[in-house]
C-alpha atoms as a PDB file:
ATOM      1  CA  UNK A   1     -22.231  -0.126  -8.000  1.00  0.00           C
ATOM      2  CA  UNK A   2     -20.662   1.159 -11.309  1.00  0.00           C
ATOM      3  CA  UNK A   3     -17.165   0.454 -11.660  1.00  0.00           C
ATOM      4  CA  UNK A   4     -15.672   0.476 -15.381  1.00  0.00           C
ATOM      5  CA  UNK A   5     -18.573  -0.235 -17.312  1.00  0.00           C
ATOM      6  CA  UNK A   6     -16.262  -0.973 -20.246  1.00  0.00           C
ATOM      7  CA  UNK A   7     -14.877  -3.627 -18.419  1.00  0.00           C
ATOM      8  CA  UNK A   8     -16.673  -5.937 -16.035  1.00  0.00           C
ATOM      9  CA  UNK A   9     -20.486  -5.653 -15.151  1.00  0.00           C
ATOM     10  CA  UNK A  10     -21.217  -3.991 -11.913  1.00  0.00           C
ATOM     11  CA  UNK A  11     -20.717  -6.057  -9.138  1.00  0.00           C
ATOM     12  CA  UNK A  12     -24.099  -5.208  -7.207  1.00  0.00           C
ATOM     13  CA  UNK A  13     -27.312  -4.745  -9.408  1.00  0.00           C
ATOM     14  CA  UNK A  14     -29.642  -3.764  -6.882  1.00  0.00           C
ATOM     15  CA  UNK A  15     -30.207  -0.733  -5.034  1.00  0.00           C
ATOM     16  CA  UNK A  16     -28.156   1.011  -2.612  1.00  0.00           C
ATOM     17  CA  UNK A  17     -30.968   0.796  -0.031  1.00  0.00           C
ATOM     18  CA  UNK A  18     -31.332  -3.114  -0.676  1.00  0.00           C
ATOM     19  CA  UNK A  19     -27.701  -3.230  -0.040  1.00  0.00           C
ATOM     20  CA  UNK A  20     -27.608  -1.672   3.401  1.00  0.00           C
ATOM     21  CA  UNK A  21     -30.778  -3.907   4.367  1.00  0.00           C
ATOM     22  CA  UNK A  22     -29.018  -7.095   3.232  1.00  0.00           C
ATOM     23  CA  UNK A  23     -25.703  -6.247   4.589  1.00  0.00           C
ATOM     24  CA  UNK A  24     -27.454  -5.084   8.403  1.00  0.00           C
ATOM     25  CA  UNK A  25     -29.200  -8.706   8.317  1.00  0.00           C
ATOM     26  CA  UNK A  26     -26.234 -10.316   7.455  1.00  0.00           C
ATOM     27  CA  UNK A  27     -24.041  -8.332  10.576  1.00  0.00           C
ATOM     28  CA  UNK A  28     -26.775  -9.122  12.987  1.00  0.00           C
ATOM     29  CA  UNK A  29     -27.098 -12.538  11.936  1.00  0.00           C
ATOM     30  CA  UNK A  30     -23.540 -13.188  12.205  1.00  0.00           C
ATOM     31  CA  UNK A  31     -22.894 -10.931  15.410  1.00  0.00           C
ATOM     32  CA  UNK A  32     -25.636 -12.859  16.912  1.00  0.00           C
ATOM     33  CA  UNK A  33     -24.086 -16.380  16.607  1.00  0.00           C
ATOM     34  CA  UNK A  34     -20.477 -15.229  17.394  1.00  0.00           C
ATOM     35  CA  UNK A  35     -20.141 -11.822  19.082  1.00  0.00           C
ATOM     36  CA  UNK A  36     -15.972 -12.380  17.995  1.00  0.00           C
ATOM     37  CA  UNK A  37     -16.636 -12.914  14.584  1.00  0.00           C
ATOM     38  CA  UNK A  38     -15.675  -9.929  12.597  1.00  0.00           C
ATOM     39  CA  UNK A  39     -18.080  -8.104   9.845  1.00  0.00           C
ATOM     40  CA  UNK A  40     -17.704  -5.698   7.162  1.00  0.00           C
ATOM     41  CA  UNK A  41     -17.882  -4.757   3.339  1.00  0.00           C
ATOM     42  CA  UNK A  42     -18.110  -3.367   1.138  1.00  0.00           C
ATOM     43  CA  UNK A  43     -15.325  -4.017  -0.894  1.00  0.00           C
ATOM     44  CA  UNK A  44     -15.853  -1.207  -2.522  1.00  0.00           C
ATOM     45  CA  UNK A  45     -14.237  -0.401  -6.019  1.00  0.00           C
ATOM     46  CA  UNK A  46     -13.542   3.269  -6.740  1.00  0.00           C
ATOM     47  CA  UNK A  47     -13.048   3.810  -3.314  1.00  0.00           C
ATOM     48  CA  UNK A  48     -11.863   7.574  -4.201  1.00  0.00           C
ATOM     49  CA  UNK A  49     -15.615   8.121  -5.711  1.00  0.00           C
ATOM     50  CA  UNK A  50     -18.351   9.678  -2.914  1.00  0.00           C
ATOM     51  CA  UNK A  51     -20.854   7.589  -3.865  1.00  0.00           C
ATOM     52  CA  UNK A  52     -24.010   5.428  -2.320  1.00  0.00           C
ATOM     53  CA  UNK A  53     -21.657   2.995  -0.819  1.00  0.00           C
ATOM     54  CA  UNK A  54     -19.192   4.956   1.040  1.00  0.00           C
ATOM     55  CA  UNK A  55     -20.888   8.156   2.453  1.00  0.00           C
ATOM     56  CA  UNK A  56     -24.349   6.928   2.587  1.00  0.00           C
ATOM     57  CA  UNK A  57     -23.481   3.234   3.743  1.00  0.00           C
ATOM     58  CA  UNK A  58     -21.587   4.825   6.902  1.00  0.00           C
ATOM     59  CA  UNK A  59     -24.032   7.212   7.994  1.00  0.00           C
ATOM     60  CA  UNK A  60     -26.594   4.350   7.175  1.00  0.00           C
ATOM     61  CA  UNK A  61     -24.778   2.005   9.603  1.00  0.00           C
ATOM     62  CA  UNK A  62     -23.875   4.556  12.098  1.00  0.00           C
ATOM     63  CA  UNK A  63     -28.023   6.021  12.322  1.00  0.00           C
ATOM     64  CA  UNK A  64     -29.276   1.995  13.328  1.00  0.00           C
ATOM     65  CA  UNK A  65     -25.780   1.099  15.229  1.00  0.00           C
ATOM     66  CA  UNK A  66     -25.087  -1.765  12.427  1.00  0.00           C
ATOM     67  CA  UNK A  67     -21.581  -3.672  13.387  1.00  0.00           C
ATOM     68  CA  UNK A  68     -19.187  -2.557  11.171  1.00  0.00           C
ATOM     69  CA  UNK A  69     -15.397  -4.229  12.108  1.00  0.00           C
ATOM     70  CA  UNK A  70     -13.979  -3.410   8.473  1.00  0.00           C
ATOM     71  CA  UNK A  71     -14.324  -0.719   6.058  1.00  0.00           C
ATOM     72  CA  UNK A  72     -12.842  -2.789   3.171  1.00  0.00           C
ATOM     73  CA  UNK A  73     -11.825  -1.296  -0.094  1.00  0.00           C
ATOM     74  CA  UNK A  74     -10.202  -2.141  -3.502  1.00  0.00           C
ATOM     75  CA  UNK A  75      -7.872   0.313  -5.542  1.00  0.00           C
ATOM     76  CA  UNK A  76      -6.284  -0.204  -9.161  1.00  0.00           C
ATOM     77  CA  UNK A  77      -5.074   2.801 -11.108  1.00  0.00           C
ATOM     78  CA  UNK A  78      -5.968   2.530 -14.824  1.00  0.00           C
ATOM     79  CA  UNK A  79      -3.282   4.530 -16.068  1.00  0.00           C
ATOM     80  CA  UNK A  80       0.252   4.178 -17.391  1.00  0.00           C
ATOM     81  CA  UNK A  81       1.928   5.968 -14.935  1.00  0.00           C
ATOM     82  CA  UNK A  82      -0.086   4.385 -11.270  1.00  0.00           C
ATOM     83  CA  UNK A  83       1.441   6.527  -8.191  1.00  0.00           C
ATOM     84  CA  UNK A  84       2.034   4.296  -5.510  1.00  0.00           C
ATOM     85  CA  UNK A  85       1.755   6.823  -2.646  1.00  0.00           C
ATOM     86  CA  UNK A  86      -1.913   7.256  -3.866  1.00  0.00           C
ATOM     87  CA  UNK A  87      -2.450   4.215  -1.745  1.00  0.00           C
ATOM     88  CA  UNK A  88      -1.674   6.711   1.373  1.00  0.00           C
ATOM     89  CA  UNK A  89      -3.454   9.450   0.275  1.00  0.00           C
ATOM     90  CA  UNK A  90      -6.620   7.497  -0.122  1.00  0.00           C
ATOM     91  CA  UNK A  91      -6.225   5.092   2.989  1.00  0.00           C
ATOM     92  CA  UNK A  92      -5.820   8.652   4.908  1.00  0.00           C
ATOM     93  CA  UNK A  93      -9.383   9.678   3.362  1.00  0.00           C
ATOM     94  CA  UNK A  94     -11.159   6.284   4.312  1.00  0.00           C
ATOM     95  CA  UNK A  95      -9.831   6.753   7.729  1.00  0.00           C
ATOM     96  CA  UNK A  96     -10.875  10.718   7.951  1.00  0.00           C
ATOM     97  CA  UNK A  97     -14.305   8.702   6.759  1.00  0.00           C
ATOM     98  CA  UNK A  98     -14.935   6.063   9.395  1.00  0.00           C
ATOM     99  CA  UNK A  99     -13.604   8.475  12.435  1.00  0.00           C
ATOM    100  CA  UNK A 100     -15.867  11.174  11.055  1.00  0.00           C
ATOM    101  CA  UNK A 101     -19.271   8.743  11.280  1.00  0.00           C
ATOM    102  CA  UNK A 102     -17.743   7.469  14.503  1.00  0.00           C
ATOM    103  CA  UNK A 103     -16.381   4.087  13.214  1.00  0.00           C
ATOM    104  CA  UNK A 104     -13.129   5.219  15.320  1.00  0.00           C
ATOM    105  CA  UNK A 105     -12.143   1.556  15.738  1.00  0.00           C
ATOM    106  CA  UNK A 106     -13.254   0.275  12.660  1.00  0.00           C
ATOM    107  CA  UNK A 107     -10.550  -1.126  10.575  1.00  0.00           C
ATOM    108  CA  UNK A 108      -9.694   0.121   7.157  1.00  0.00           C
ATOM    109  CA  UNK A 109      -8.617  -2.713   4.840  1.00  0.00           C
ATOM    110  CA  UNK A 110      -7.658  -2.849   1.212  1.00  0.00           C
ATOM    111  CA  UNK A 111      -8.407  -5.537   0.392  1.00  0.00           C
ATOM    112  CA  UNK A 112      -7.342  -5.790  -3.458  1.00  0.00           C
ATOM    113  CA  UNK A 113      -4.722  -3.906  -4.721  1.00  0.00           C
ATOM    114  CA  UNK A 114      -1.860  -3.928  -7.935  1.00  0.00           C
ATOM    115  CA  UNK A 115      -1.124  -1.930 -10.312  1.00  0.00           C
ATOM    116  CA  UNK A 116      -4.156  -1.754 -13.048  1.00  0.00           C
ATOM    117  CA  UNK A 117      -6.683  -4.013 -13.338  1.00  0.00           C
ATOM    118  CA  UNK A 118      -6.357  -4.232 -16.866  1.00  0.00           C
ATOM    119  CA  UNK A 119      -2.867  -5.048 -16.789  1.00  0.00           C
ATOM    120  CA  UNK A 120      -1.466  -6.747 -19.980  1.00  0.00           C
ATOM    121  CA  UNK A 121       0.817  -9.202 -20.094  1.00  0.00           C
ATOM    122  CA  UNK A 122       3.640  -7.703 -21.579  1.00  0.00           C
ATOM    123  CA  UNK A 123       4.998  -4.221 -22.078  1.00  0.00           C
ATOM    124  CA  UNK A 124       5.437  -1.366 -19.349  1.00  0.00           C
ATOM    125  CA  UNK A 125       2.487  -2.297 -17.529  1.00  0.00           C
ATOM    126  CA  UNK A 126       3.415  -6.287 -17.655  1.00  0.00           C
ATOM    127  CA  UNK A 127       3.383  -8.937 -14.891  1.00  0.00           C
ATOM    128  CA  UNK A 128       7.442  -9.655 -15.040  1.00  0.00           C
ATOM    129  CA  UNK A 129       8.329  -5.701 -16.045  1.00  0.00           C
ATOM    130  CA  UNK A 130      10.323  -4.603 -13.372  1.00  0.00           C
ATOM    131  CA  UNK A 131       8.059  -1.361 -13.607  1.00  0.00           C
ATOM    132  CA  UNK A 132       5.527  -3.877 -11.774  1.00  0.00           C
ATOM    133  CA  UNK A 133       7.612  -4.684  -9.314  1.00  0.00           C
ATOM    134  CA  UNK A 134       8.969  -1.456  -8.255  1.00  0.00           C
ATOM    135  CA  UNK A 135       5.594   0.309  -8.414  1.00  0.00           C
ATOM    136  CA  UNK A 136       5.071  -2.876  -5.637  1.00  0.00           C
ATOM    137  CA  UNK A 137       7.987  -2.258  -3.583  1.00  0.00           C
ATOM    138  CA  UNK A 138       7.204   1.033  -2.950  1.00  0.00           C
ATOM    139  CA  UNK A 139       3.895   0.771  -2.203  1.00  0.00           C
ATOM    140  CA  UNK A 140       4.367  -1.607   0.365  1.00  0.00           C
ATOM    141  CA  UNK A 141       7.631   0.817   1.983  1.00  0.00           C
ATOM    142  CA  UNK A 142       4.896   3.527   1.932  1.00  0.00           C
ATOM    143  CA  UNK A 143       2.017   1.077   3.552  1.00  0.00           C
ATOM    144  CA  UNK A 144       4.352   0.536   6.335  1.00  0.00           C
ATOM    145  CA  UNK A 145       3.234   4.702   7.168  1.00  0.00           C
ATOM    146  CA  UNK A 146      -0.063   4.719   6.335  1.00  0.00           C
ATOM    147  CA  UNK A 147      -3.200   4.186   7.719  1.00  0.00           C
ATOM    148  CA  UNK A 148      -4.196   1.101   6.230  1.00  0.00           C
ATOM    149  CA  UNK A 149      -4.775  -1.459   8.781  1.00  0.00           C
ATOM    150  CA  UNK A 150      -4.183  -4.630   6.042  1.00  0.00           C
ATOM    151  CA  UNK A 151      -3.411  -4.342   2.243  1.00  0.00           C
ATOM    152  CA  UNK A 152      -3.807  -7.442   0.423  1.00  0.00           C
ATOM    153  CA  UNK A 153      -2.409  -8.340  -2.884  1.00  0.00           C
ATOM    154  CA  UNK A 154      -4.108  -9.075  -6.371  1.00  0.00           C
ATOM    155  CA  UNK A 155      -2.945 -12.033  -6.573  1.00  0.00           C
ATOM    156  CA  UNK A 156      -0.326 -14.650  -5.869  1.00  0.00           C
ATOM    157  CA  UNK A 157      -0.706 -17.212  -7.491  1.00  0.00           C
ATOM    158  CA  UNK A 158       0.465 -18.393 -10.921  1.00  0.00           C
ATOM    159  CA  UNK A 159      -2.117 -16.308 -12.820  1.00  0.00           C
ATOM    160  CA  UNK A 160      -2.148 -13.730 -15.309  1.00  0.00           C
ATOM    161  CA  UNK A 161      -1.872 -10.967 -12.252  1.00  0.00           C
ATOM    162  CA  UNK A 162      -0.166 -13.295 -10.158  1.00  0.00           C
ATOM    163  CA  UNK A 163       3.534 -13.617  -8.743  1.00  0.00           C
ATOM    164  CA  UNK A 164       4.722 -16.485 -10.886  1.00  0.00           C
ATOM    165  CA  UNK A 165       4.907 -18.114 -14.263  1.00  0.00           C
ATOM    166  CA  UNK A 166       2.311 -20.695 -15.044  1.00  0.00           C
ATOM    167  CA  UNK A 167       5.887 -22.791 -15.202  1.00  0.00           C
ATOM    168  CA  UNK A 168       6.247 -21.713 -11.455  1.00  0.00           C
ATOM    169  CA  UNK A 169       8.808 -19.364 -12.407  1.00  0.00           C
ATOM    170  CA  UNK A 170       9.339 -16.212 -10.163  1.00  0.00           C
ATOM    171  CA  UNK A 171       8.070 -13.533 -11.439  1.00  0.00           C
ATOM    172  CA  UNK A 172      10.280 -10.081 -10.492  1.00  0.00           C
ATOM    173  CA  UNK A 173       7.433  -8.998  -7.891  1.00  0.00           C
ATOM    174  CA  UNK A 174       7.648 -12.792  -6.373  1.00  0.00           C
ATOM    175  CA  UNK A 175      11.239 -11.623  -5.408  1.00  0.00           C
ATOM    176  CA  UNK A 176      10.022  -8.599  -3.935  1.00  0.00           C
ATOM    177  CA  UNK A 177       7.387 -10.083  -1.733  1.00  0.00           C
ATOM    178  CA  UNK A 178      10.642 -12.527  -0.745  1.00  0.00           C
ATOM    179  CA  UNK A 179      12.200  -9.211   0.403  1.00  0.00           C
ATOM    180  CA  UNK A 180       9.458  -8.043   1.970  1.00  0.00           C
ATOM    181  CA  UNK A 181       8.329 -11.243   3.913  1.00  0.00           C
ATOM    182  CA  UNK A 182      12.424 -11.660   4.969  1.00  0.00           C
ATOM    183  CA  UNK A 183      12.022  -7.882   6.567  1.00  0.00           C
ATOM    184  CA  UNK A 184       9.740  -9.202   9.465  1.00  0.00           C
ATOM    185  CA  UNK A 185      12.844 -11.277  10.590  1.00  0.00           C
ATOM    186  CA  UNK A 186      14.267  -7.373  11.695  1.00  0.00           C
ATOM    187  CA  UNK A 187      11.238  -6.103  12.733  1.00  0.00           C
ATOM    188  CA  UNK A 188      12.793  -3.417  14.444  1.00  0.00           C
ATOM    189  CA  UNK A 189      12.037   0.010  12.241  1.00  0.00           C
ATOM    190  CA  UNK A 190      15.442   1.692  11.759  1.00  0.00           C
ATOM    191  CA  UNK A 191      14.823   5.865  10.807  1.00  0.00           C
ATOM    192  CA  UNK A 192      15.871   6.531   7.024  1.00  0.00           C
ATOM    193  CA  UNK A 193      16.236   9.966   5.527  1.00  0.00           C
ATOM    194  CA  UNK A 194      16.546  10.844   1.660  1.00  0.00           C
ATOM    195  CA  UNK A 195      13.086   9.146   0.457  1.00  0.00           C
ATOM    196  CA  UNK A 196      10.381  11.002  -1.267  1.00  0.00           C
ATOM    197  CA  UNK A 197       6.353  10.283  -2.477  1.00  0.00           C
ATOM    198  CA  UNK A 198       6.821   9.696  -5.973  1.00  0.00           C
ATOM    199  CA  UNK A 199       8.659   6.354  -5.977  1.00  0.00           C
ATOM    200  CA  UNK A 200      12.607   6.569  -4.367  1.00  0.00           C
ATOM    201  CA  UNK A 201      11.557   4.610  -1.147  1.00  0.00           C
ATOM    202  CA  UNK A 202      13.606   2.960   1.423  1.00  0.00           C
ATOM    203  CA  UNK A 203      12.690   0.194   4.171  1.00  0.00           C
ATOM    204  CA  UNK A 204      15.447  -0.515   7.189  1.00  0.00           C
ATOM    205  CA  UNK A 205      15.050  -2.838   9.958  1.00  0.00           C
ATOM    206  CA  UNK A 206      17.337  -5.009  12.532  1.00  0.00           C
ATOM    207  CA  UNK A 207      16.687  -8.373  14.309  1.00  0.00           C
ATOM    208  CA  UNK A 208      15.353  -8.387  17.865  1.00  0.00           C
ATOM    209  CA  UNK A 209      18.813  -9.691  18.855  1.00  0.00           C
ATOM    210  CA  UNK A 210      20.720  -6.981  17.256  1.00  0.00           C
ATOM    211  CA  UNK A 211      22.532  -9.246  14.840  1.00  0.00           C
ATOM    212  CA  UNK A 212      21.009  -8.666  12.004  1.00  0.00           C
ATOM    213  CA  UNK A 213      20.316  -5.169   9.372  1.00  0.00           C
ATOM    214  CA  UNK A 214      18.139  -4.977   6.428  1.00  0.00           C
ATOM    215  CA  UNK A 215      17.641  -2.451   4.149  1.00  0.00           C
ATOM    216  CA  UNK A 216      15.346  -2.340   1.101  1.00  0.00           C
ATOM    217  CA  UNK A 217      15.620   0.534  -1.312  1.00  0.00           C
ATOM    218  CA  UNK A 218      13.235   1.021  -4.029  1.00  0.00           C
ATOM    219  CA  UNK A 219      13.601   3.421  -7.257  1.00  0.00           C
ATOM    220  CA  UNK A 220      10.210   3.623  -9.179  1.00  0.00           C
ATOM    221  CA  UNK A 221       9.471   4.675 -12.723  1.00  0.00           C
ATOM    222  CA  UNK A 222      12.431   7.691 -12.145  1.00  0.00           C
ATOM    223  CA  UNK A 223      12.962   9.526 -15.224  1.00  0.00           C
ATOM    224  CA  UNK A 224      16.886   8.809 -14.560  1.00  0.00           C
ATOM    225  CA  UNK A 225      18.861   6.273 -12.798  1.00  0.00           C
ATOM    226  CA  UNK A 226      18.669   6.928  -9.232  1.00  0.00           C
ATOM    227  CA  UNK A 227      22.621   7.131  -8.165  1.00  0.00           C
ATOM    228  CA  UNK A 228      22.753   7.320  -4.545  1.00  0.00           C
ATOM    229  CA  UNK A 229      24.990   6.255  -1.580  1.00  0.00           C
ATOM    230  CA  UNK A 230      23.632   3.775   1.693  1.00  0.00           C
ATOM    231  CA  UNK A 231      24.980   5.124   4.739  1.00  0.00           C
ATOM    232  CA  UNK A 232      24.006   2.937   7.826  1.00  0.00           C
ATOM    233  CA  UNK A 233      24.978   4.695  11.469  1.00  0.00           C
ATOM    234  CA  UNK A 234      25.600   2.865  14.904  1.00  0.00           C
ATOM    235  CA  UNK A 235      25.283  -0.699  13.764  1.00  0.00           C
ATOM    236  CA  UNK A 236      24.178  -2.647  16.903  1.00  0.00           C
ATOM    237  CA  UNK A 237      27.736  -4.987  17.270  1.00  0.00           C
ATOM    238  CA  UNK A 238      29.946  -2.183  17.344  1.00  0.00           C
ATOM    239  CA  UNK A 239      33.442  -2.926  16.083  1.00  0.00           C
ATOM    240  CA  UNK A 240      33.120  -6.454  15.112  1.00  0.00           C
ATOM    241  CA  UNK A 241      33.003  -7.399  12.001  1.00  0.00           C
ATOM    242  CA  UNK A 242      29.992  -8.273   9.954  1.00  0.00           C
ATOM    243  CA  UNK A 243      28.935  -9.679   6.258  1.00  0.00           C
ATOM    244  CA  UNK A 244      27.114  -7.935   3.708  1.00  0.00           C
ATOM    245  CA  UNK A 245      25.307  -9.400   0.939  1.00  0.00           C
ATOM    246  CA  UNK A 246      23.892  -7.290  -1.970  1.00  0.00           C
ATOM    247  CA  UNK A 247      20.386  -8.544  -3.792  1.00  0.00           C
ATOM    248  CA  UNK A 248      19.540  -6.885  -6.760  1.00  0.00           C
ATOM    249  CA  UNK A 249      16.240  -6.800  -9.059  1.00  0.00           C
ATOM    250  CA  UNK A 250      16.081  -5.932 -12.377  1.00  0.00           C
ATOM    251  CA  UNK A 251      15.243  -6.042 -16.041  1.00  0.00           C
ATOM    252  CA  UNK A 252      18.316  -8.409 -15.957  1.00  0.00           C
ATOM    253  CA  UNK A 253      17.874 -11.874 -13.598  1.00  0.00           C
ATOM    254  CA  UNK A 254      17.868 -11.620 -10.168  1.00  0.00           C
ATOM    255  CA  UNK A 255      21.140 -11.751  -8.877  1.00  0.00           C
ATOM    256  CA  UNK A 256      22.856 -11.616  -5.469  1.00  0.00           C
ATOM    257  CA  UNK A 257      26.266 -10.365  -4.640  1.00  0.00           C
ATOM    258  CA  UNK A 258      29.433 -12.774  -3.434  1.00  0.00           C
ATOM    259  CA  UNK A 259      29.280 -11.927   0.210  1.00  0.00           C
ATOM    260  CA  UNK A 260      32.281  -9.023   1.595  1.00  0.00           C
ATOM    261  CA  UNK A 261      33.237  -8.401   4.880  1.00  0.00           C
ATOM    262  CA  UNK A 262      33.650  -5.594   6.732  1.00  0.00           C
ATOM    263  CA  UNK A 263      34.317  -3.812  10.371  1.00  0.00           C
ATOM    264  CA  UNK A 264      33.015  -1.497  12.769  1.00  0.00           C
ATOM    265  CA  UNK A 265      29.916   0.565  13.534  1.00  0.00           C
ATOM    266  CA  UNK A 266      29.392   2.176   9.951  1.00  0.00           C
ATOM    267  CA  UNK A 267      28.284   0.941   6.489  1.00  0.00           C
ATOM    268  CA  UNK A 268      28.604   2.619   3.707  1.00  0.00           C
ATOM    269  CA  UNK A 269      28.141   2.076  -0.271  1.00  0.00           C
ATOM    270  CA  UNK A 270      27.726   3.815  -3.603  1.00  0.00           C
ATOM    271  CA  UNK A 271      24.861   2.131  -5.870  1.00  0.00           C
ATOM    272  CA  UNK A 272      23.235   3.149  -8.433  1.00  0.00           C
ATOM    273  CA  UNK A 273      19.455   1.750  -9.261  1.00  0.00           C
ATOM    274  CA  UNK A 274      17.973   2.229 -13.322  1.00  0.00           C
ATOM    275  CA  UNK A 275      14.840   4.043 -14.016  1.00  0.00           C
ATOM    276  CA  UNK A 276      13.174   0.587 -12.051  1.00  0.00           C
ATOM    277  CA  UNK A 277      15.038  -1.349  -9.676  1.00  0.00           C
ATOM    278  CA  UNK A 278      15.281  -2.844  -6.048  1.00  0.00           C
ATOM    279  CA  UNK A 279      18.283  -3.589  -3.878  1.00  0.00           C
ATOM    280  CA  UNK A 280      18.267  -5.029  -0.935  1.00  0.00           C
ATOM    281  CA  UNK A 281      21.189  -5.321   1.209  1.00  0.00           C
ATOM    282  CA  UNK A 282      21.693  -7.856   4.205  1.00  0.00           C
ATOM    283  CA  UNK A 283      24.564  -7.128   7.323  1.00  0.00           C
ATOM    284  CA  UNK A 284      25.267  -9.935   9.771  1.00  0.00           C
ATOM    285  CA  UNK A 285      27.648  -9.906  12.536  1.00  0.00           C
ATOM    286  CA  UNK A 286      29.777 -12.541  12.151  1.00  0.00           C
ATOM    287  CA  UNK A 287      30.089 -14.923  15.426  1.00  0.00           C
END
């Protein structure tokens, strides 16, 4: 399995046939001592590439009925201007994949994704830039459309691609996660109009109760400032009166707003993110 030579030595050495019979073996012998335990592979770099290990390996494992749960699958884009929505647009050719070779139910996982792989340490391309952590936030708005069953992260720890400072310092993409992972406390998707593909992405939720709104909005590697105004319709509570707080990443620190208050049904506000930058803004009815 080739995957930049230049960089790291190929992660499989032997041939593509002695990979299918060692990963069939491996299924069986693990289906056969738990029927619920889940199997798959092959955590396949270059996922875009047809190759040995993506054609061949499904029509391999659909010919002798070989368990196949996951489909798993890493992506980094070695360039210096990575496209988060490319994410999508391969996800939707892994899944046109696995339903074409009958792997309908078959889960498609990335399972190792940033930005590059190669990713240095400072600059455009860095681990605090706030390019990095825009480029994050809007993959994982887009994620929330696509059809990739589980996307996980390279890496989160306090590594060289990780989310924090070998100090334990956040890293700007550590407070993006923090936005992301307080999202699942409104679960409830709200409709948003005015995104596009290539990086101006937005993220809206409310509690189960109705007492709470989120909304994330992302503005990635724009070639201007992204001026724009937040317009939120038919808040749940109605006319009473609610709190807004304002959370803002950027090349500055991270910084949060004092909160305001405010009335009624509507919410409306003029902001304007730079070239790379992430909002998030919080409205709570007030009891």
């Amino acid at each position: 399995m080739e995957w930049a030579p230049n960089f790291i030595r190929p992660f499989w050495t032997g041939t593509p046939g002695q990979f299918y019979e060692l990963y069939e073996h491996v299924a069986r012998a693990i289906k056969g001592y738990d029927a619920n335990l889940r199997v798959g592979g092959p955590a396949k770099a270059r996922p875009e590439l047809a190759d040995p290990y993506r054609e061949e390996f499904l029509r391999y494992c659909a010919g002798r009925k070989v368990p196949l749960d996951f489909y798993s699958w890493h992506l980094y884009q070695n360039t210096s201007s990575p496209q988060p929505y490319l994410f999508i647009l391969t996800g939707r050719s892994i899944r046109a994949l696995l339903d074409k070779y009958g792997f309908n139910t078959t889960e498609s996982i990335l399972s190792e994704w940033n930005m590059t792989a190669g990713m240095a340490s400072s600059g455009a391309l860095g681990q605090n830039a706030m390019k990095n952590a825009a480029f994050i936030s809007a993959a994982m708005t887009y994620f929330q459309d696509g059809p990739i069953d589980r996307a996980l992260f390279y890496r989160g720890d306090p590594t060289v691609m990780g989310l924090f400072e070998f100090s334990g310092q956040y890293r700007n993409k550590a407070y993006v996660f923090k936005f992301f992972g307080e999202m699942q406390n409104t679960p409830q998707r709200l409709a948003v109009s005015g995104v596009d593909k290539d990086g101006f992405a937005v993220l809206a939720g409310k509690s189960a109760d109705g007492g709470v709104v989120r909304v994330i909005i992302t503005q990635y590697n724009g070639s201007t400032p992204a001026e724009y105004k937040l317009t939120v319709l038919h808040l749940p509570w109605g006319e009473d009166d609610f709190e807004i707080r304002r959370y803002t990443i950027s090349e500055g620190p991270f910084s949060v707003t004092e909160p305001q208050m405010a009335r009624g049904g509507k919410f409306e506000v003029n902001g304007r993110l730079p070239v790379n930058g992430v909002e998030m803004f919080v409205l709570q009815k007030q009891l």
